[in-house]
N, C-alpha and C. Protein backbone atom coordinates (compact mmCIF):
# COMPACT_ATOMS: atom_id res chain seq x y z
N UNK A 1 -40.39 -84.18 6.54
CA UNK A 1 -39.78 -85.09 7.46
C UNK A 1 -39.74 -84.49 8.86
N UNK A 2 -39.26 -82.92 8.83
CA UNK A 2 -39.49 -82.70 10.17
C UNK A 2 -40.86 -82.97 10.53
N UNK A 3 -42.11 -82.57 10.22
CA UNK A 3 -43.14 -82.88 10.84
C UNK A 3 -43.65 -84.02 11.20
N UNK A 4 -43.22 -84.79 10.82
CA UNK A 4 -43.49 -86.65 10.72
C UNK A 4 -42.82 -86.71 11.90
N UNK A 5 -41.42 -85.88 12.22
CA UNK A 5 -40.50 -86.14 13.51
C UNK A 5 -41.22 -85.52 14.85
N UNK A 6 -41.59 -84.23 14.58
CA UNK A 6 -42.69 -83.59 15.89
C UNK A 6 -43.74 -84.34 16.18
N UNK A 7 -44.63 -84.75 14.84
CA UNK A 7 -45.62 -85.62 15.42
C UNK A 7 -45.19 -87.15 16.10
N UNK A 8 -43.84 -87.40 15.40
CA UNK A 8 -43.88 -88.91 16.45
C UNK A 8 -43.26 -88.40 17.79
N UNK A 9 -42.82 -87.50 18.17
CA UNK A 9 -42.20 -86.58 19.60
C UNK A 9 -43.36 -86.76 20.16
N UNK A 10 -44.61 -85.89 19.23
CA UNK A 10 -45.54 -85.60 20.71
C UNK A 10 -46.46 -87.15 20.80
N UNK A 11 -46.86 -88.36 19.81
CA UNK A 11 -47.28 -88.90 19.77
C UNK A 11 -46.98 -89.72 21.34
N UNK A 12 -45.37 -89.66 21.39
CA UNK A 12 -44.33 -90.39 22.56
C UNK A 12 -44.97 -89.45 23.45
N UNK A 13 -45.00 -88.35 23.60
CA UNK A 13 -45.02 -87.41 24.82
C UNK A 13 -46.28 -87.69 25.26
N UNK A 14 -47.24 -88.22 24.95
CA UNK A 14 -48.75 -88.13 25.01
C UNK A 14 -48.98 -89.68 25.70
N UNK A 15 -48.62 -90.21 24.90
CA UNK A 15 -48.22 -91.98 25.45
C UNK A 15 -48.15 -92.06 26.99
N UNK A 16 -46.40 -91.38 27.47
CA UNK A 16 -46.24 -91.47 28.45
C UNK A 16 -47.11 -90.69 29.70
N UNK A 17 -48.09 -89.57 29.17
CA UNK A 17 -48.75 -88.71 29.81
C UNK A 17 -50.23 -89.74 30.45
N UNK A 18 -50.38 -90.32 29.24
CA UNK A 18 -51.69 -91.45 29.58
C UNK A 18 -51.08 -92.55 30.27
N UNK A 19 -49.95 -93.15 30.86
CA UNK A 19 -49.52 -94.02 31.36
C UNK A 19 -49.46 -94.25 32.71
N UNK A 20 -48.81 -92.45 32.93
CA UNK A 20 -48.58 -91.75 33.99
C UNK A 20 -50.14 -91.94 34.45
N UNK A 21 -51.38 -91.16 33.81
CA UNK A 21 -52.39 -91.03 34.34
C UNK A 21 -53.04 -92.05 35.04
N UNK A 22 -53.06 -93.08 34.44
CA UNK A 22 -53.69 -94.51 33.96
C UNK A 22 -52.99 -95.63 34.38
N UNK A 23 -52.79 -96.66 33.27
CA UNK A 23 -51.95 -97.41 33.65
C UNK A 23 -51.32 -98.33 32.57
N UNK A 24 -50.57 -98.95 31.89
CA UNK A 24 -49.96 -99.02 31.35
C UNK A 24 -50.67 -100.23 30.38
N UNK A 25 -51.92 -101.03 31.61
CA UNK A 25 -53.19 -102.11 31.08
C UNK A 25 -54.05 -101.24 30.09
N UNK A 26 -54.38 -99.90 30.62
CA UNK A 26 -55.03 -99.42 30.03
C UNK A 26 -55.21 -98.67 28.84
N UNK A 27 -53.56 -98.11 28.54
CA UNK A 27 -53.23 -97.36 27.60
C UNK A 27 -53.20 -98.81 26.50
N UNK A 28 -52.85 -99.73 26.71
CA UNK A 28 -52.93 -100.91 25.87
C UNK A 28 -54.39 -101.23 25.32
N UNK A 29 -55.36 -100.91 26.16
CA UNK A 29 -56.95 -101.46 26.14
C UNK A 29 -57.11 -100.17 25.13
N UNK A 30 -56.81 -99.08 25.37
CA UNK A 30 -57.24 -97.81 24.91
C UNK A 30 -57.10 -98.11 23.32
N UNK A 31 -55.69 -98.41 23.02
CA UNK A 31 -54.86 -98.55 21.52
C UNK A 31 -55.87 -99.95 20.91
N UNK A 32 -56.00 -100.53 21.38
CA UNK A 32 -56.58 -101.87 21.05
C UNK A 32 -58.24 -101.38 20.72
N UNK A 33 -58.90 -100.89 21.12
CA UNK A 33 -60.55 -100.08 21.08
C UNK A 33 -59.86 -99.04 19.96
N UNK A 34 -59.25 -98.48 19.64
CA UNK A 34 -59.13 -97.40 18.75
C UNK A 34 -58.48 -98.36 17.67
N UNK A 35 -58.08 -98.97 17.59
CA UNK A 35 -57.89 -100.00 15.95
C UNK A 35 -58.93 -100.60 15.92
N UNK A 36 -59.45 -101.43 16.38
CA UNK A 36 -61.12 -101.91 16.05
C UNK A 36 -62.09 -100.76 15.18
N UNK A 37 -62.06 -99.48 16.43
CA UNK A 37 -62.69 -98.87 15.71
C UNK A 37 -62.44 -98.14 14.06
N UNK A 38 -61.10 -98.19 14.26
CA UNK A 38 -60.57 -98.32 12.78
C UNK A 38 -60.46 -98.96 11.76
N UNK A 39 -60.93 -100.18 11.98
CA UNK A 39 -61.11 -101.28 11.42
C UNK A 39 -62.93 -101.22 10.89
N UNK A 40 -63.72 -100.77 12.06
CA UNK A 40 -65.17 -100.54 11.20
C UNK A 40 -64.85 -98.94 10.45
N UNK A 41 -64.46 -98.35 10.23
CA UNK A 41 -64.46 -96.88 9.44
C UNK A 41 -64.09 -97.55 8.18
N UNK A 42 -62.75 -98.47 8.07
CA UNK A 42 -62.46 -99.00 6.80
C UNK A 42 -63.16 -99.81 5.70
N UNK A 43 -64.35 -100.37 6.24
CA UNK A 43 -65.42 -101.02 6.02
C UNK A 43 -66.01 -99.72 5.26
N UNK A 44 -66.33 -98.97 6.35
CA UNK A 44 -67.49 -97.85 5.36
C UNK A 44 -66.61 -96.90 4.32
N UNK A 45 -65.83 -96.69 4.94
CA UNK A 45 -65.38 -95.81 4.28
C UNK A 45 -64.47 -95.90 2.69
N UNK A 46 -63.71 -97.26 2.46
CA UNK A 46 -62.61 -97.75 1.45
C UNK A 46 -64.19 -98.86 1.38
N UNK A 47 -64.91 -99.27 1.52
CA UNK A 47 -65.45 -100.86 1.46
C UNK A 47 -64.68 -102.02 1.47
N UNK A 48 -64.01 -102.21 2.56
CA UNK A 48 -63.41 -103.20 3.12
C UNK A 48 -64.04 -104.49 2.84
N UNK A 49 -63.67 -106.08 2.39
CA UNK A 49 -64.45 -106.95 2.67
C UNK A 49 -64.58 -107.42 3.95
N UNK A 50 -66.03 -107.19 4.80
CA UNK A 50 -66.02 -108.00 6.20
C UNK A 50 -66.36 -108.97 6.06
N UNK A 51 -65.52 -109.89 7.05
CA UNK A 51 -65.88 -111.41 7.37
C UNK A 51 -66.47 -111.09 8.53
N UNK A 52 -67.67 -112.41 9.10
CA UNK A 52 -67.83 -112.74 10.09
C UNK A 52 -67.16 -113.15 11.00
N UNK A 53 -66.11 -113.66 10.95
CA UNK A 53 -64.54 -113.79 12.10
C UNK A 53 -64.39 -112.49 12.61
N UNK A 54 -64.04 -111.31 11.04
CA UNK A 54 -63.72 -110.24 11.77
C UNK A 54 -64.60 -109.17 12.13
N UNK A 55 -65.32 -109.47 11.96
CA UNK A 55 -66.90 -108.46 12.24
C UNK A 55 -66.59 -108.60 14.01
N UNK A 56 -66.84 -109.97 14.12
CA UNK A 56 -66.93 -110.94 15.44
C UNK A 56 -65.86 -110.49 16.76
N UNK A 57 -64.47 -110.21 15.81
CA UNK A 57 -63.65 -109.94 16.87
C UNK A 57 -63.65 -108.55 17.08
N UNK A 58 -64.38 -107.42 16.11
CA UNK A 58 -64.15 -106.06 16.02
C UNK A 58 -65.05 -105.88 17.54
N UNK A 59 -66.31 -106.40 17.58
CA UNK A 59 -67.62 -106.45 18.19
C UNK A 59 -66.51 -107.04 19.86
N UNK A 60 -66.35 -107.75 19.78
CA UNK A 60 -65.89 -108.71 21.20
C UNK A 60 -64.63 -107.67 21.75
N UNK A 61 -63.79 -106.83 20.78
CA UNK A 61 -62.95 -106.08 21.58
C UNK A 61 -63.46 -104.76 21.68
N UNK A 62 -64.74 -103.89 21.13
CA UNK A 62 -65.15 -103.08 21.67
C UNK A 62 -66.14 -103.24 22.95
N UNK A 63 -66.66 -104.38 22.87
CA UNK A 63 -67.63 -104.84 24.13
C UNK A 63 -66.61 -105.23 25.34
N UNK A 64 -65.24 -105.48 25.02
CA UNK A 64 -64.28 -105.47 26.52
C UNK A 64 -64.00 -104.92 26.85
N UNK A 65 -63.41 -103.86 26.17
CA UNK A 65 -62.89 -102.30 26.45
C UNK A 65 -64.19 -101.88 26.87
N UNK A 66 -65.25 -101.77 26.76
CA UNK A 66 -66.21 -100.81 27.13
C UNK A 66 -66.26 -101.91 28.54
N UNK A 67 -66.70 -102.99 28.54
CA UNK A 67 -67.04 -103.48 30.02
C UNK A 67 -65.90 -103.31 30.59
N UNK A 68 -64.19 -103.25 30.57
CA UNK A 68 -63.21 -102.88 31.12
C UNK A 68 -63.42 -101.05 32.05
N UNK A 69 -63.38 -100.26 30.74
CA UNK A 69 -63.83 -99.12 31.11
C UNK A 69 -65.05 -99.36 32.65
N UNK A 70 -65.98 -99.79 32.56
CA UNK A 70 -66.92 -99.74 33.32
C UNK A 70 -66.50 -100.25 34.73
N UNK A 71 -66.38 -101.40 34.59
CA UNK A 71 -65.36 -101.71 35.96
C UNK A 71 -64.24 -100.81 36.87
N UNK A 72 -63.62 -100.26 35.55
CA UNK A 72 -62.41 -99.20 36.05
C UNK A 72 -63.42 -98.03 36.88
N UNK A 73 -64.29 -97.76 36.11
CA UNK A 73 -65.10 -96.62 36.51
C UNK A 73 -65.48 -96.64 38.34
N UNK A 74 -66.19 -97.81 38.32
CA UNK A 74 -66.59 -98.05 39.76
C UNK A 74 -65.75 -98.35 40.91
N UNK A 75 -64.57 -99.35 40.17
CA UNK A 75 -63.15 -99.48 41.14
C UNK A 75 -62.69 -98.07 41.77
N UNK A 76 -62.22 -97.27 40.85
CA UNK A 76 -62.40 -95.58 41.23
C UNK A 76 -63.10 -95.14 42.46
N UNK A 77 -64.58 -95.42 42.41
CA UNK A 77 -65.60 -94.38 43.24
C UNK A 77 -65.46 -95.25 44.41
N UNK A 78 -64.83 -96.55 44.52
CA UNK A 78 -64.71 -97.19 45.61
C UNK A 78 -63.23 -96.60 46.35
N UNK A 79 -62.95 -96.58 45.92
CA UNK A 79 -61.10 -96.07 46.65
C UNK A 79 -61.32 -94.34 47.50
């Protein structure tokens, strides 16, 4: 139990560190691209049944986050 308690400490501590960095859109975009991608591992890995709905939406929120990312990228080199 203690360790379950340190790891949700630093899980929080890490949160607010990327928030600080970033922005609070992004740490959301970030969490949202890292369950998708968790969502295809479960597929390979347990053999998940995929639907085409959710194939569809796994695909459409890594292709936003990545075109998000990209935008952010260049907004940057402009400032």
């Amino acid at each position: 139990m203690t360790v379950t308690g340190v790891m949700g400490f630093a899980i929080g501590l890490v949160t607010v560190m990327q928030v600080k960095a970033t922005s609070p859109l992004t740490h959301n975009i970030s969490g949202t691209a890292k369950a998708a991608v968790q969502s295809l591992l479960a597929f390979y890995i347990w053999g998940n049944e995929a639907t085409l709905k959710g194939v569809l939406g796994i695909f459409l929120v890594i292709f936003g986050s990545g075109l998000y990312t990209w935008v952010q990228m260049f907004s940057v080199h402009k400032k």
